[in-house]
Protein backbone atom coordinates (compact mmCIF):
# COMPACT_ATOMS: atom_id res chain seq x y z
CA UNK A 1 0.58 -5.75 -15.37
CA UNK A 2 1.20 -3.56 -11.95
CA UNK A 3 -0.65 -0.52 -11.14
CA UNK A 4 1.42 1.69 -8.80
CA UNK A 5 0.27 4.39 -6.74
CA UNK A 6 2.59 6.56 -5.15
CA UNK A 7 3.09 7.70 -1.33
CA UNK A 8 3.02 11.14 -0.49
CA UNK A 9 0.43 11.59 1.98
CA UNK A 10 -2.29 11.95 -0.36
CA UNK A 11 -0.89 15.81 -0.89
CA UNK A 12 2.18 15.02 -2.41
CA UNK A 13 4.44 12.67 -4.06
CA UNK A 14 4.39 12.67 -8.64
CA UNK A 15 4.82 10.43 -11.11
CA UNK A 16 8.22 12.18 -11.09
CA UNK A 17 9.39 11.69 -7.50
CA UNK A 18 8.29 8.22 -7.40
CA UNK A 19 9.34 7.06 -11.35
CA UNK A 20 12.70 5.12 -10.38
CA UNK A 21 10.71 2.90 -7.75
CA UNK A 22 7.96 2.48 -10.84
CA UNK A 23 10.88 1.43 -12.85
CA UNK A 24 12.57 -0.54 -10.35
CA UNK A 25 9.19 -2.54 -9.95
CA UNK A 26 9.01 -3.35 -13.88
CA UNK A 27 12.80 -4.36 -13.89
CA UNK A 28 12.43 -6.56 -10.88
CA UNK A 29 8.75 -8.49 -11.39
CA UNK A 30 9.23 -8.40 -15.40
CA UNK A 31 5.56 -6.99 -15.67
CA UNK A 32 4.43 -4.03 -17.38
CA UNK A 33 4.15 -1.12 -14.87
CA UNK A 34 1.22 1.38 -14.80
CA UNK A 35 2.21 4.24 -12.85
CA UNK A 36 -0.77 6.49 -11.59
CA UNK A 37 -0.81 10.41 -11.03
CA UNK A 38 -3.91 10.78 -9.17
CA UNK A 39 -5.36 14.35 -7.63
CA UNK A 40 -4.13 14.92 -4.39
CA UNK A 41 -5.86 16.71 -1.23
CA UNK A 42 -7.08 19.55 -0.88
CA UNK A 43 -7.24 20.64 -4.00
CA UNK A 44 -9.58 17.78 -4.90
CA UNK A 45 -11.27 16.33 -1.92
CA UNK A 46 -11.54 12.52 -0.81
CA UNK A 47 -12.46 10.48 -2.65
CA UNK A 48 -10.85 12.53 -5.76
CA UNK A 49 -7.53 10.15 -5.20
CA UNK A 50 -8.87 7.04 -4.62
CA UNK A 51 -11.62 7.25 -6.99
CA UNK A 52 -8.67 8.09 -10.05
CA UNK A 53 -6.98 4.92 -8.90
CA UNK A 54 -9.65 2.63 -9.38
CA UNK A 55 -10.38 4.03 -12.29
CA UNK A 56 -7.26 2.98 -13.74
CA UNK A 57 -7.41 -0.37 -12.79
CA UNK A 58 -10.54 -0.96 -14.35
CA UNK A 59 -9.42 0.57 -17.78
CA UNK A 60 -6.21 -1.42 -17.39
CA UNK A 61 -8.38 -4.20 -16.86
CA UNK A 62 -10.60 -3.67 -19.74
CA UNK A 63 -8.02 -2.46 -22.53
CA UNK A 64 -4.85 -4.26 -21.44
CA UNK A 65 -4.28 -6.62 -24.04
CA UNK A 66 -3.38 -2.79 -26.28
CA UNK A 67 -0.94 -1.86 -23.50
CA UNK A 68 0.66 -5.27 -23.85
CA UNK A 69 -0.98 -7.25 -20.54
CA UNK A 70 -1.64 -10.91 -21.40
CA UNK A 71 -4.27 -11.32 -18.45
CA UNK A 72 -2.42 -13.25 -16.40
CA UNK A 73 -1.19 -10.93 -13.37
CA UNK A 74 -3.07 -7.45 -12.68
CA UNK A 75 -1.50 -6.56 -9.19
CA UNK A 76 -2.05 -3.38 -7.50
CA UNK A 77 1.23 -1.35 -5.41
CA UNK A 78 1.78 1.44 -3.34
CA UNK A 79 4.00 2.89 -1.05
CA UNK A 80 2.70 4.75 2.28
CA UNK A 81 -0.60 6.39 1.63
CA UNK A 82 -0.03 5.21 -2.15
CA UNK A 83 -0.49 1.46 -0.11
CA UNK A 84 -3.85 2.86 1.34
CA UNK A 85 -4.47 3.22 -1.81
CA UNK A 86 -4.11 -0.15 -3.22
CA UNK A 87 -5.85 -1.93 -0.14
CA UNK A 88 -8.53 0.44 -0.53
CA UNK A 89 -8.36 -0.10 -4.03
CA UNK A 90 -8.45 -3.76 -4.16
CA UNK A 91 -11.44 -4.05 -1.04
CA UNK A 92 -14.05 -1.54 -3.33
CA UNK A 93 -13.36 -3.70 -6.56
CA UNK A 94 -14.23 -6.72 -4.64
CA UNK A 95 -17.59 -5.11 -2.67
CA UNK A 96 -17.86 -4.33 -6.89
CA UNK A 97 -17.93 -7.87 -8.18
CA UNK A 98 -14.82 -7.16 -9.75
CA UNK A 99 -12.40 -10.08 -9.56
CA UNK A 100 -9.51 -9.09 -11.92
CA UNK A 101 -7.19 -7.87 -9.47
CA UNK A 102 -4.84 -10.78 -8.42
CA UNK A 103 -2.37 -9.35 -5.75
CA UNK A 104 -1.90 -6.58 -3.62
CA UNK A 105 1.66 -5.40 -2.59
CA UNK A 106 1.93 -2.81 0.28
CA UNK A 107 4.83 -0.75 0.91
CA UNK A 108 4.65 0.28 4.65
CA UNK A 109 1.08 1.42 4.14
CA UNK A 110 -0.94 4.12 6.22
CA UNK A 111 -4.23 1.90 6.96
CA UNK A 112 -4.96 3.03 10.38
CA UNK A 113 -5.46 6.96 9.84
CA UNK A 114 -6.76 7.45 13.41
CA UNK A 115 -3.34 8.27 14.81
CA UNK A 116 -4.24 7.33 18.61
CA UNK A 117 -0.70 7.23 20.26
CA UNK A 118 -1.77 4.19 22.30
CA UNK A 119 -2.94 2.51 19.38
CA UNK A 120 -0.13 0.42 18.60
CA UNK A 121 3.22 0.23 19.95
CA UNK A 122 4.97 1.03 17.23
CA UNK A 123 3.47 4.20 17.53
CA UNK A 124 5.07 4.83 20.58
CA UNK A 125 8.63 2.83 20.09
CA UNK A 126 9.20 5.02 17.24
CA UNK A 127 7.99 8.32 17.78
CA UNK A 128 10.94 9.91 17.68
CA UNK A 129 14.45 9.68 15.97
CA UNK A 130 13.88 7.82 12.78
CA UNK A 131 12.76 10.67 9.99
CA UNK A 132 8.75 10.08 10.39
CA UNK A 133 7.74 11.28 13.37
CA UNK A 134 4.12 10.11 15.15
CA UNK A 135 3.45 13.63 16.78
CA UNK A 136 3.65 14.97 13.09
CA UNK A 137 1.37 11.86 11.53
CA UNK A 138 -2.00 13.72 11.80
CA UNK A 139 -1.09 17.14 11.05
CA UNK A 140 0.86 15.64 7.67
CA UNK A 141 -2.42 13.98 6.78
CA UNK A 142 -4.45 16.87 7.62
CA UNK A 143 -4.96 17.71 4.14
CA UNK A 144 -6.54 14.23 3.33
CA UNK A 145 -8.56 13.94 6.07
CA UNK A 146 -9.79 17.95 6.55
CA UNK A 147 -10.93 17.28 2.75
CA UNK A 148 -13.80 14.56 4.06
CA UNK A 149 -11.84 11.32 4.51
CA UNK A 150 -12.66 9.89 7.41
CA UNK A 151 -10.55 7.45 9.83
CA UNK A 152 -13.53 5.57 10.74
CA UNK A 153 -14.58 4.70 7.30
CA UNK A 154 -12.56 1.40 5.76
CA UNK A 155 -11.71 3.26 2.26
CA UNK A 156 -10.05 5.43 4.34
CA UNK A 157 -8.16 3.30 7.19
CA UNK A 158 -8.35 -0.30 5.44
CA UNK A 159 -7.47 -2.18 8.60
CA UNK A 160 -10.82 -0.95 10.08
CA UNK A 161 -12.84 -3.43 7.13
CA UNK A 162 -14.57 -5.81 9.12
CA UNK A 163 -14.89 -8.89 7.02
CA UNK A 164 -11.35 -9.27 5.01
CA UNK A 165 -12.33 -12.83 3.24
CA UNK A 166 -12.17 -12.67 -0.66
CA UNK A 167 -9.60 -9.93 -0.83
CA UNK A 168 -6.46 -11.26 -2.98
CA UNK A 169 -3.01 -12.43 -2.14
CA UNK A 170 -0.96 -9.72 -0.33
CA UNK A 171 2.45 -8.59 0.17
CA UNK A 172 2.83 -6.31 3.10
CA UNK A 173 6.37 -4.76 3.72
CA UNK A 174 6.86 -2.78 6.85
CA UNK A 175 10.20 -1.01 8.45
CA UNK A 176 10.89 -2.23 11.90
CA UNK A 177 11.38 1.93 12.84
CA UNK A 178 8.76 3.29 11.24
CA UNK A 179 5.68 5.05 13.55
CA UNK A 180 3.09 2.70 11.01
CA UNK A 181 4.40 -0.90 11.14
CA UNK A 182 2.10 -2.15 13.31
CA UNK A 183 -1.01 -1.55 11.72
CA UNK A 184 0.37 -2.73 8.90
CA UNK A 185 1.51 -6.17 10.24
CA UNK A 186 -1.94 -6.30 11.60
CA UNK A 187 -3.61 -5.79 8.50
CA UNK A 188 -1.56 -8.81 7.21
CA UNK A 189 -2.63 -11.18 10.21
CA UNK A 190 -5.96 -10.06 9.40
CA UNK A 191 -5.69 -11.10 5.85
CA UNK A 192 -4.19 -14.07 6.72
CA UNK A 193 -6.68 -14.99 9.16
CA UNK A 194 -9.56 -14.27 6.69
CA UNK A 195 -8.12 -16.55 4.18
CA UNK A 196 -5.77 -14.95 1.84
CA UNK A 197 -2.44 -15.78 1.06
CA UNK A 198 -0.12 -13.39 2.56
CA UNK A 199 3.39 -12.37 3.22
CA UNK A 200 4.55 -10.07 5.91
CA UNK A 201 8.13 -8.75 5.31
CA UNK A 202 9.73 -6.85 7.97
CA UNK A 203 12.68 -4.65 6.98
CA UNK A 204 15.18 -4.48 10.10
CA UNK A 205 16.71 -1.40 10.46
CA UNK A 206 14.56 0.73 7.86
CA UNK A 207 12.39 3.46 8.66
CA UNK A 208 9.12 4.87 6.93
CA UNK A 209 9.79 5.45 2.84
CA UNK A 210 12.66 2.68 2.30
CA UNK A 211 11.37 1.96 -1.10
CA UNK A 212 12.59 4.64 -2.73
CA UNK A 213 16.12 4.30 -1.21
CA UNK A 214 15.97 1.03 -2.68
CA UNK A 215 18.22 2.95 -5.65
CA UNK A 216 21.27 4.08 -3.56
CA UNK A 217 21.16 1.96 -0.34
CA UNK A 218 22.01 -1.66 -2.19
CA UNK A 219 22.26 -3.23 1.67
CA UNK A 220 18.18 -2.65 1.56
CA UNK A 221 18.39 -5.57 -1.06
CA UNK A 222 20.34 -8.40 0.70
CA UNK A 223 17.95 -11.01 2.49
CA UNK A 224 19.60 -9.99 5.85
CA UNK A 225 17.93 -7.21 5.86
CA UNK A 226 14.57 -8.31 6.27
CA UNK A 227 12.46 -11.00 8.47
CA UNK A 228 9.49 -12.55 6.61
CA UNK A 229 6.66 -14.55 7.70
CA UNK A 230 4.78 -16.51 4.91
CA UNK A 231 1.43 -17.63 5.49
CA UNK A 232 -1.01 -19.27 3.10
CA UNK A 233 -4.86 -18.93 3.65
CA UNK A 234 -7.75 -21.19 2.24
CA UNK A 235 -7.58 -19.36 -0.85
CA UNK A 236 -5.98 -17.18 -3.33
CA UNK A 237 -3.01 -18.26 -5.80
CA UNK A 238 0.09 -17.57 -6.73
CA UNK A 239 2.85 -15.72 -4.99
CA UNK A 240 3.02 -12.10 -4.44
């Protein structure tokens, strides 16, 4: 089974706006797709979100076998902040004991929340002209992080975990215009580095929230669109 969380910037986003990437995920992997409608900021404060999450992966964990999982393949997905989510998400069930989870696939996650324009370059290369723009980064995750969520802390900007060894297999998918690809490419060397098997998939020409044009832009699909660099760790099995 896959447990997808959506993007939205922890305000917004439904299991509405986000169902035909949710479907698209179950027709492409052949698993059994658990899509989550967590509380969003500000109505209910960090860690409202992430705490609903995790909640459903343990429960899908734990009564699977009625929803049809065979216990092979629990992976955890997300696009944007719904990809904060998931490495979030998979870090607290390991600090838990909790071993279940077997991949994590990330969507051009937000894992650096401390927008600092010098930061990373990607910050700066793309700040303008591609839909996202980095000037309005902090004030569109102002809800999320005026509710107590704070940049410094690792549940909150997963790149900023110091010790990344244990975590499973990854698949981290960035657009080569988007304000956030950097920190997420450096979340995947970090992996990497730390032992896990991981993929980093660049998108060329795509800009922050291609998954969901996935639907009605089929030239998103065709391997030329992408650059990939595969790297296996000491451990962790199986391809994401």
């Amino acid at each position: 089974m896959l447990v997808y969380f959506h993007g939205g910037a922890f305000f917004l986003g439904s299991l509405e706006t986000h169902d035909h990437v949710a479907r698209a995920l179950a027709k492409e992997t052949g698993l059994r797709v658990v899509s989550v409608g967590y509380r969003l900021a500000p109505e209910a404060a960090f860690p409202a979100g992430l705490d609903d999450c995790y909640a459903v992966v343990r429960r899908v964990a734990e009564e699977g076998r009625s929803l049809g999982r065979d216990g092979t393949t629990l992976a955890v997905a997300g696009d944007s902040s719904g990809g904060t989510f998931a490495a979030a998400v998979a870090a607290r069930a390991h600090d838990d004991g909790f071993d279940r989870i077997t991949h994590q696939i990330l969507y051009y996650p937000s894992l650096d929340l401390d927008f600092d324009v010098d930061r990373y370059a990607s910050l700066r290369e793309n700040a303008v002209g591609y839909g996202l723009e980095t000037a309005g980064l902090k004030p569109f995750n102002a809800f999320y992080l005026d509710s107590g969520a704070d940049p410094a802390d690792p549940l909150v900007s997963p790149v900023k975990r110091r010790d990344l060894s244990g975590l499973p297999p990854a698949l981290v998918a960035t657009g080569q215009y988007d304000p956030m690809r950097d920190d997420g490419e450096l979340y995947g060397r970090r992996l990497r580095e730390a032992g896990a098997r991981t993929t980093v998939s660049r998108y060329d020409g795509a800009g922050h929230g291609f998954v969901q044009h996935f639907s009605w832009l089929p030239e998103y699909t065709g391997s030329s669109r992408r650059h990939a660099t595969s790297s296996t760790g000491r451990t962790g099995g199986g391809r994401p």
